[in-house]
PDB file of N, CA and C in Angstrom:
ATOM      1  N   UNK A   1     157.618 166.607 133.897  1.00  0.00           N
ATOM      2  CA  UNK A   1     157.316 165.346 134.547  1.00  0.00           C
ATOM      3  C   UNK A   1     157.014 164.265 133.508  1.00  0.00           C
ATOM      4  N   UNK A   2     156.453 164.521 132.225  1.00  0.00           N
ATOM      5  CA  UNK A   2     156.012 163.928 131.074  1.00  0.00           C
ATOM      6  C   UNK A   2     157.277 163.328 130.410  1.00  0.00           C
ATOM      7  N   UNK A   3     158.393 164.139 130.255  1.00  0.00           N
ATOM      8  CA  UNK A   3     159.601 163.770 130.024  1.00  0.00           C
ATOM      9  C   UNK A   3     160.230 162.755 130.748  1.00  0.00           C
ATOM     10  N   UNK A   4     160.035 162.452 132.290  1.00  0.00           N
ATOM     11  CA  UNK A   4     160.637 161.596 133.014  1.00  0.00           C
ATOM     12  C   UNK A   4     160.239 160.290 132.983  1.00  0.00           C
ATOM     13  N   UNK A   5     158.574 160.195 132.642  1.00  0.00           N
ATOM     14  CA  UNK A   5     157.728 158.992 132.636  1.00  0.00           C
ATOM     15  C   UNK A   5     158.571 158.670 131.195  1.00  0.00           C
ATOM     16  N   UNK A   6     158.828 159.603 130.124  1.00  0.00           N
ATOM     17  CA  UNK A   6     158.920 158.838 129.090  1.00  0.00           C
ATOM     18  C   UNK A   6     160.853 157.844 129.224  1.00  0.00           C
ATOM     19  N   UNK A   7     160.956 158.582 129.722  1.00  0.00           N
ATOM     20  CA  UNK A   7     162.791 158.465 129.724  1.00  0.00           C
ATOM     21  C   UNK A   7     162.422 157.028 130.478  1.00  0.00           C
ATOM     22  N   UNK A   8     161.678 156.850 130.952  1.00  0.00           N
ATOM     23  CA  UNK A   8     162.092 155.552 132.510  1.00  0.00           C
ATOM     24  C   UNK A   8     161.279 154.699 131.264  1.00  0.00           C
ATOM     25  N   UNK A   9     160.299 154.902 130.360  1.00  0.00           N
ATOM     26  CA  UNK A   9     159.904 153.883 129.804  1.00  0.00           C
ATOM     27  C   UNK A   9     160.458 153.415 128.733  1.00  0.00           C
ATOM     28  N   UNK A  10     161.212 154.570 128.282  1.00  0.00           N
ATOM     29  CA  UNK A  10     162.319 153.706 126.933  1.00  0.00           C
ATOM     30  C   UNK A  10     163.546 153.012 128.147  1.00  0.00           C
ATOM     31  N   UNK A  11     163.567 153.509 128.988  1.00  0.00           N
ATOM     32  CA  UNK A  11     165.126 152.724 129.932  1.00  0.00           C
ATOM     33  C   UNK A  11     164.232 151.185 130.091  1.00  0.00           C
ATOM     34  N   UNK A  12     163.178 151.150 130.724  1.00  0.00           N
ATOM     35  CA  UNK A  12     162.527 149.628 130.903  1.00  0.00           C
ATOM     36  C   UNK A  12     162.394 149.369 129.504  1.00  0.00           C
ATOM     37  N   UNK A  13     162.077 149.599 128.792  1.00  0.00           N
ATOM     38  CA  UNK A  13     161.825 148.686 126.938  1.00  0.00           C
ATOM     39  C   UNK A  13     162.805 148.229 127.180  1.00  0.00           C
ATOM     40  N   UNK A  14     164.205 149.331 127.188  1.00  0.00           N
ATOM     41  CA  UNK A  14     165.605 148.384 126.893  1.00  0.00           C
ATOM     42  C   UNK A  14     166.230 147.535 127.801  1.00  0.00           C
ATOM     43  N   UNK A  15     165.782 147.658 128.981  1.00  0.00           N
ATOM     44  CA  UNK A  15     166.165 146.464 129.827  1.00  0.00           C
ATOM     45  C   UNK A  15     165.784 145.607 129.292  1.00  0.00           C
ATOM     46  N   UNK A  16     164.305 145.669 129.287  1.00  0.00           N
ATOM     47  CA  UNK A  16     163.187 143.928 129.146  1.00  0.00           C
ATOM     48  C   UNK A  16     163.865 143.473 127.468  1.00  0.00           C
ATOM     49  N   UNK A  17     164.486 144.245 126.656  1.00  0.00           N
ATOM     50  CA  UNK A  17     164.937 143.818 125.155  1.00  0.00           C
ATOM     51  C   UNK A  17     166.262 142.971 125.924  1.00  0.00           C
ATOM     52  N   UNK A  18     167.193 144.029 126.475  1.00  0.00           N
ATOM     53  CA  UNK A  18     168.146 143.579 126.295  1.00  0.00           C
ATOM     54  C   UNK A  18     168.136 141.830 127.322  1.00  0.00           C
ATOM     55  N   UNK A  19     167.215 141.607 128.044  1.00  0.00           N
ATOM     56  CA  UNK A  19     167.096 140.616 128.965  1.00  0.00           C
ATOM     57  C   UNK A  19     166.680 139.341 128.159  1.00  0.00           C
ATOM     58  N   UNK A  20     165.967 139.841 127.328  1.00  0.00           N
ATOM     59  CA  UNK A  20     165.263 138.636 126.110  1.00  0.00           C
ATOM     60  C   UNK A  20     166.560 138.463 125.314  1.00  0.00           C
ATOM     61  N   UNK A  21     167.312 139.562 125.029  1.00  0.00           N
ATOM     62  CA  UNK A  21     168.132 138.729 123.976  1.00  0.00           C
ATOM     63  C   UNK A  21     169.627 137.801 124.342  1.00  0.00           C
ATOM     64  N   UNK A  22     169.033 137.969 125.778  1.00  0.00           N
ATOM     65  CA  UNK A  22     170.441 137.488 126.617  1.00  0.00           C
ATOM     66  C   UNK A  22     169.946 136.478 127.636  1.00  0.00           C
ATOM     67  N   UNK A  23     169.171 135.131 127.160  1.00  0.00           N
ATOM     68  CA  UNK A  23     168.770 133.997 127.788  1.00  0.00           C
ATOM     69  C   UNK A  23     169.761 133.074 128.451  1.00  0.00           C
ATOM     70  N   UNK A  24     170.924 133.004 127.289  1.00  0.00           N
ATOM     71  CA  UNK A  24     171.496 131.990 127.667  1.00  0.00           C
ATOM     72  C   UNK A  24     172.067 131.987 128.939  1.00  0.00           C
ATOM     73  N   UNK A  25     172.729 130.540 129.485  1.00  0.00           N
ATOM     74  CA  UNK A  25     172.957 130.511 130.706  1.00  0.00           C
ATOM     75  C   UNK A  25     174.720 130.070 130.314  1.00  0.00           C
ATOM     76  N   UNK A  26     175.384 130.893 131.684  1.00  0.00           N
ATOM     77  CA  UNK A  26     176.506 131.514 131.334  1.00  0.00           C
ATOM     78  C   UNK A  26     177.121 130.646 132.906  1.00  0.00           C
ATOM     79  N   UNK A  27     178.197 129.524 132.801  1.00  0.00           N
ATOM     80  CA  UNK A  27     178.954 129.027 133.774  1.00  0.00           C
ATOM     81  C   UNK A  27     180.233 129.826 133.880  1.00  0.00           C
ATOM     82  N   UNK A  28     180.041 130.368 135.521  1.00  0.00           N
ATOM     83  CA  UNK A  28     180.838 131.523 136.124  1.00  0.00           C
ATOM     84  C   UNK A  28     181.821 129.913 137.113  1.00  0.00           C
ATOM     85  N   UNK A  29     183.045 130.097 137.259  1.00  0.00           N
ATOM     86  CA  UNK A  29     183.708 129.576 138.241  1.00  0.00           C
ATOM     87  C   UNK A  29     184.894 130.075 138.873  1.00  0.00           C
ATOM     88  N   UNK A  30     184.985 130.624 140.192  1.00  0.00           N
ATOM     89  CA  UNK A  30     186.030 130.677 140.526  1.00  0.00           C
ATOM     90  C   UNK A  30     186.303 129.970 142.343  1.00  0.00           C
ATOM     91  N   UNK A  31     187.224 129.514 142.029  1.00  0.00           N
ATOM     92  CA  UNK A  31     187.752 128.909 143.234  1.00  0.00           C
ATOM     93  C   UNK A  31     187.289 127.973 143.380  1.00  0.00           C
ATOM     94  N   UNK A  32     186.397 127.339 144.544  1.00  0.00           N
ATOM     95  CA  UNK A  32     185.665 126.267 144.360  1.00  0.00           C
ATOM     96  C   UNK A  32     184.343 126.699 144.811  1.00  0.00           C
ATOM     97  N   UNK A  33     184.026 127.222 143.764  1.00  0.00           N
ATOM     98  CA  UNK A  33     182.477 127.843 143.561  1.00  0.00           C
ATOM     99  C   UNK A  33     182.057 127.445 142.109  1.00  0.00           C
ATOM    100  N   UNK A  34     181.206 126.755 141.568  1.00  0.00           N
ATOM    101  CA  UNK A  34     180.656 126.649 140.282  1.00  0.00           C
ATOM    102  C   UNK A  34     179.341 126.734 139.824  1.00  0.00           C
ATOM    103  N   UNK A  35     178.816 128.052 138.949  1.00  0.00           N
ATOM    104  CA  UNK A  35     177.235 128.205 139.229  1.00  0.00           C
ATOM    105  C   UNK A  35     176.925 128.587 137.279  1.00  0.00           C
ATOM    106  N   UNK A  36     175.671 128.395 137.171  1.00  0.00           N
ATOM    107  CA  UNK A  36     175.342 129.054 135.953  1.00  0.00           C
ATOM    108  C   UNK A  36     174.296 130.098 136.014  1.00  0.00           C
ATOM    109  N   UNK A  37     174.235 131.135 135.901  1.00  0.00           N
ATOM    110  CA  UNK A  37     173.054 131.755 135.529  1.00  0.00           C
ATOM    111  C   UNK A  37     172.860 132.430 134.046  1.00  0.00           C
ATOM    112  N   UNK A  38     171.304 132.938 133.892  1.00  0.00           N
ATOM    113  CA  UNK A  38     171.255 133.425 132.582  1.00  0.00           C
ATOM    114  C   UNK A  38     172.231 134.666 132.484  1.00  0.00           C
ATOM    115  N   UNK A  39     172.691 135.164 130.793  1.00  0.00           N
ATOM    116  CA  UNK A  39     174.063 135.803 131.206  1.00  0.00           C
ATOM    117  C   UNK A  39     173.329 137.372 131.483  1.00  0.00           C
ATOM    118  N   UNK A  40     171.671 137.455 131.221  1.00  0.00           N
ATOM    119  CA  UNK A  40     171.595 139.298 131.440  1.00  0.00           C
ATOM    120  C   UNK A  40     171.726 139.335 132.966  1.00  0.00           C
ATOM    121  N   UNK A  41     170.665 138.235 133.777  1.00  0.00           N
ATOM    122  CA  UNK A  41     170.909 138.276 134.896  1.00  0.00           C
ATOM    123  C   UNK A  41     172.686 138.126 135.581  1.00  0.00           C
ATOM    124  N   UNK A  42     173.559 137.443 135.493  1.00  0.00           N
ATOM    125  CA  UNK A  42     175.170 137.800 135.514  1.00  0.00           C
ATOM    126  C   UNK A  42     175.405 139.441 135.526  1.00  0.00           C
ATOM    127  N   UNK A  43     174.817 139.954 133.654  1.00  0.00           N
ATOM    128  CA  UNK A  43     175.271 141.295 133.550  1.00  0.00           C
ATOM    129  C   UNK A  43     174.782 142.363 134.683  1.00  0.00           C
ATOM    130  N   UNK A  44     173.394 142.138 135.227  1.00  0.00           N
ATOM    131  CA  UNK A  44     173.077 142.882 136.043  1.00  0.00           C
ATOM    132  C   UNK A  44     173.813 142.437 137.195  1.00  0.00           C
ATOM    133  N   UNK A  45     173.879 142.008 137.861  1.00  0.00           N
ATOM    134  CA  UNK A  45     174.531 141.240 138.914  1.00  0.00           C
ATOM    135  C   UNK A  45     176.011 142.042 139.125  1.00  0.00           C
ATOM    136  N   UNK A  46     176.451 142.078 138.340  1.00  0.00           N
ATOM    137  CA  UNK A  46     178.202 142.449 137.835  1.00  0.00           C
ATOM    138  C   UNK A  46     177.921 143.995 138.046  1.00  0.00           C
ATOM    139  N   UNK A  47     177.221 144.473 137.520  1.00  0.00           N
ATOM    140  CA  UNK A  47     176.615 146.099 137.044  1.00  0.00           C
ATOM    141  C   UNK A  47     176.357 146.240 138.734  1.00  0.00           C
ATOM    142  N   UNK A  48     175.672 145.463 139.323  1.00  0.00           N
ATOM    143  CA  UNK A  48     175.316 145.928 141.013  1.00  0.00           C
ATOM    144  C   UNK A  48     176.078 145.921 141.766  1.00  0.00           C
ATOM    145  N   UNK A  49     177.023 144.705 142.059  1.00  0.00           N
ATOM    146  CA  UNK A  49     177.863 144.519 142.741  1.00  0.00           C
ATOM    147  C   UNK A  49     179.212 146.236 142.354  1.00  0.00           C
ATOM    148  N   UNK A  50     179.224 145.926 141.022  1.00  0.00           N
ATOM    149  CA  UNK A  50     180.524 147.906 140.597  1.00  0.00           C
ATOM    150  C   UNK A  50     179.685 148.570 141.182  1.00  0.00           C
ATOM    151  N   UNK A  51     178.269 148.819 141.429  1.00  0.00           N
ATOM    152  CA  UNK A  51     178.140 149.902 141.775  1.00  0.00           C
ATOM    153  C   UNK A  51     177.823 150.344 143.170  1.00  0.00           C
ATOM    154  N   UNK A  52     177.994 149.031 144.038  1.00  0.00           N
ATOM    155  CA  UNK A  52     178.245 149.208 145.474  1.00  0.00           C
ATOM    156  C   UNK A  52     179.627 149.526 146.063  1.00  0.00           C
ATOM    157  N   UNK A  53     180.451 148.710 145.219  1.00  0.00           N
ATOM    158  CA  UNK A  53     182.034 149.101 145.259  1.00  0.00           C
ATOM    159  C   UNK A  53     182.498 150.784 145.215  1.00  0.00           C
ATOM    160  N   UNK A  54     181.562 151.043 143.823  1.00  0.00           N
ATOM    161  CA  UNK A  54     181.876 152.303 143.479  1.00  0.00           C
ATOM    162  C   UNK A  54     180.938 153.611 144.609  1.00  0.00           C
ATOM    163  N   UNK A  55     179.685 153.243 145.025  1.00  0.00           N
ATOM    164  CA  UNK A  55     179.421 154.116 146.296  1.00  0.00           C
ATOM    165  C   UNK A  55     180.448 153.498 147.502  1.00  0.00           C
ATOM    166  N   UNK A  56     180.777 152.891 147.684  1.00  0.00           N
ATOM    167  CA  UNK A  56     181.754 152.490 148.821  1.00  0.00           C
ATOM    168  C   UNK A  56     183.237 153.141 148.831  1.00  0.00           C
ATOM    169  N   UNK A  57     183.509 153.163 147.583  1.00  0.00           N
ATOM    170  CA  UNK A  57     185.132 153.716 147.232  1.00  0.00           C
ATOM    171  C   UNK A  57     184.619 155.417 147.551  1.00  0.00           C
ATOM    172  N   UNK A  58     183.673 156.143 147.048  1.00  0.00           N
ATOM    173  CA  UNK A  58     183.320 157.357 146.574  1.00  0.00           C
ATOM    174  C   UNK A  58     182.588 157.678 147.930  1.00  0.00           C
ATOM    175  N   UNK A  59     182.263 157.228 149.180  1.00  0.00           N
ATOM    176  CA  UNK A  59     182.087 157.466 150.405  1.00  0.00           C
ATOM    177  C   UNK A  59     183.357 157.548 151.332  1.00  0.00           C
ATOM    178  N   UNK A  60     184.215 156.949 150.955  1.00  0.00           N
ATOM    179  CA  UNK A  60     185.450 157.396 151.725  1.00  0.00           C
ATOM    180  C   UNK A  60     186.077 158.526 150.938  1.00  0.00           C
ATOM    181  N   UNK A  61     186.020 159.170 149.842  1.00  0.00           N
ATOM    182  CA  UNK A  61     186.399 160.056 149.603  1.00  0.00           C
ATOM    183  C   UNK A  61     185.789 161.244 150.153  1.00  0.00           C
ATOM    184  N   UNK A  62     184.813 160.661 150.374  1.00  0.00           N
ATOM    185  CA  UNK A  62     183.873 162.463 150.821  1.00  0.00           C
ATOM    186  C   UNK A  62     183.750 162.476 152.428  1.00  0.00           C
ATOM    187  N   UNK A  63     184.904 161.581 153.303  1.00  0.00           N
ATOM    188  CA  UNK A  63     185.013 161.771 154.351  1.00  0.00           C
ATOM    189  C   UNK A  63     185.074 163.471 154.897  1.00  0.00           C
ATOM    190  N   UNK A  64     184.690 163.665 156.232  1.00  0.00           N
ATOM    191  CA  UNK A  64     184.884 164.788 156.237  1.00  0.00           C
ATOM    192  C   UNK A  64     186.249 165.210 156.793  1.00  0.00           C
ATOM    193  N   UNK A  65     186.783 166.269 156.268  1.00  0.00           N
ATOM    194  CA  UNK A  65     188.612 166.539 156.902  1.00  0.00           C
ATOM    195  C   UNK A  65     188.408 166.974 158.333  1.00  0.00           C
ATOM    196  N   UNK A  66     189.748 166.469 159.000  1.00  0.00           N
ATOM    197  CA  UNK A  66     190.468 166.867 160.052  1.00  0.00           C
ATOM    198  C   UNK A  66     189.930 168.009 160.604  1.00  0.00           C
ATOM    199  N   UNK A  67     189.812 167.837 161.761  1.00  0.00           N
ATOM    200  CA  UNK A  67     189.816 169.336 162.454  1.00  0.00           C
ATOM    201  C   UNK A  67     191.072 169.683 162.264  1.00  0.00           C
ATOM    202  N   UNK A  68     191.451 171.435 161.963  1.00  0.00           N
ATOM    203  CA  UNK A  68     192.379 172.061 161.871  1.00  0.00           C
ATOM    204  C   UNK A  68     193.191 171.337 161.024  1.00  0.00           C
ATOM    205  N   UNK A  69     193.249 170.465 159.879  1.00  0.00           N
ATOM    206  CA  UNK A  69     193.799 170.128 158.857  1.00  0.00           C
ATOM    207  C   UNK A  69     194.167 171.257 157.860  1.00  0.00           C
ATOM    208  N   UNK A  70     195.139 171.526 157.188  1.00  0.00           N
ATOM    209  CA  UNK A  70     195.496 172.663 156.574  1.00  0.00           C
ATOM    210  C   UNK A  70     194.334 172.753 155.549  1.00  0.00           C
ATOM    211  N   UNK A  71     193.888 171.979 154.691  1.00  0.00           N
ATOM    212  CA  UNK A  71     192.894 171.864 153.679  1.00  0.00           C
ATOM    213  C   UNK A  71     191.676 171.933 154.084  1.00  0.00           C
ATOM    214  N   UNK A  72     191.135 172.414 155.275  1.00  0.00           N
ATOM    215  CA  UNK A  72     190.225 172.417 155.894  1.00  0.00           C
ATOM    216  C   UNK A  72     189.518 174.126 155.797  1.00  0.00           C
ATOM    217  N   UNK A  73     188.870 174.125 154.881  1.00  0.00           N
ATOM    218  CA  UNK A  73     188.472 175.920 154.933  1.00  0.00           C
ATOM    219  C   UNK A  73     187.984 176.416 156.283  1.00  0.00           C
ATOM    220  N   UNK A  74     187.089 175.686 157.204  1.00  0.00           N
ATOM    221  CA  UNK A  74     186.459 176.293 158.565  1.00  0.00           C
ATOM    222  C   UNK A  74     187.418 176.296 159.451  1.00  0.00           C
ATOM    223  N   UNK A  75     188.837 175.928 159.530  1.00  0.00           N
ATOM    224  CA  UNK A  75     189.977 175.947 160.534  1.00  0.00           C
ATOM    225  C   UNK A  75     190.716 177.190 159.896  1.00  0.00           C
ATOM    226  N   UNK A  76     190.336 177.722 158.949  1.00  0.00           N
ATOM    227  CA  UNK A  76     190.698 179.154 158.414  1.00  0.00           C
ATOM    228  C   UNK A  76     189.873 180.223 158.779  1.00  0.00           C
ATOM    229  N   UNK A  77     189.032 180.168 159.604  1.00  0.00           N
ATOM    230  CA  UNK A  77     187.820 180.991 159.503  1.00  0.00           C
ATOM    231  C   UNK A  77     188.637 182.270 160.563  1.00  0.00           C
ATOM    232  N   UNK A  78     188.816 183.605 160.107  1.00  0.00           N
ATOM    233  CA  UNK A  78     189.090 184.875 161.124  1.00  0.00           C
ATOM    234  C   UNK A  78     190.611 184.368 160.875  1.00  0.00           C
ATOM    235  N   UNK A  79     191.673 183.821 160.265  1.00  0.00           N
ATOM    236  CA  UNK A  79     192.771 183.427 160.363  1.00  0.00           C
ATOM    237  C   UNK A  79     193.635 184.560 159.159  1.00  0.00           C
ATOM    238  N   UNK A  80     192.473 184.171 158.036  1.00  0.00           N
ATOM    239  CA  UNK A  80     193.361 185.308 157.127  1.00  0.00           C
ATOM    240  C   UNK A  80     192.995 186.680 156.974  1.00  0.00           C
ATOM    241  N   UNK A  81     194.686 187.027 156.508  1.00  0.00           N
ATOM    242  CA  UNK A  81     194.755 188.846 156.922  1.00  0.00           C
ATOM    243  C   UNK A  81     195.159 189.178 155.170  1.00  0.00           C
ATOM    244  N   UNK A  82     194.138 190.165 155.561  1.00  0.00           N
ATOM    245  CA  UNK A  82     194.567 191.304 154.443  1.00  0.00           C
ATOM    246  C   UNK A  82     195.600 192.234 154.396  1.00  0.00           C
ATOM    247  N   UNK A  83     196.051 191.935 153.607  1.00  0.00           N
ATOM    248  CA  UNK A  83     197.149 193.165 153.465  1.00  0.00           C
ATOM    249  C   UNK A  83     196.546 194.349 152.612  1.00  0.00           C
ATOM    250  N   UNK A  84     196.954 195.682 152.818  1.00  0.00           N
ATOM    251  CA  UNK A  84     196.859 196.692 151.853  1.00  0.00           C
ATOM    252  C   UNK A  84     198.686 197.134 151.253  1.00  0.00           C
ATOM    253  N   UNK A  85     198.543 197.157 149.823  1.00  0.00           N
ATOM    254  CA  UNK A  85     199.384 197.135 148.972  1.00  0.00           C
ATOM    255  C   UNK A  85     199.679 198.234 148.808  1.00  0.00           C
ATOM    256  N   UNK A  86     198.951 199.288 149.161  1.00  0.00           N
ATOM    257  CA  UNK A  86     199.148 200.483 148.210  1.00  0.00           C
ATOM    258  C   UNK A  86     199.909 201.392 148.988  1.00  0.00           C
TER     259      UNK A  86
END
């Protein structure tokens, strides 16, 4: 547990560093939208927005399959036969 407090407190040092060394203010425009913010706040911003995309993309993958879809292991259940070879 000692390990975890420490891990989350070097991850916050390096946020709060990397936030100080990234004051400046950074003009984003597209379309007819024109805004400035400071550029760590942007970087986080950018970093949140991928990573809603990326649980959003990675939730439709883990849809659950088809009933009786061939790739479906529980629509196999009592289906396969053993053969004896010998």
């Amino acid at each position: 547990m000692k390990s975890k407090a420490t891990a989350i407190t070097i991850l916050l040092l390096l946020v709060v560093v990397f936030t100080l060394q990234n004051t400046e203010d950074v003009s984003l425009r597209f379309l007819f939208w024109s805004f400035s913010l400071a550029r760590a706040l942007m970087v986080f911003l950018i970093l949140s927005v991928g990573m809603v995309i990326g649980l959003f993309i990675g939730s439709l993958s883990r849809r659950p399959p088809l009933p009786n879809h061939p790739q479906d292991p529980t629509s196999m259940k009592g289906k396969q036969e053993f053969r004896d070879e010998s």
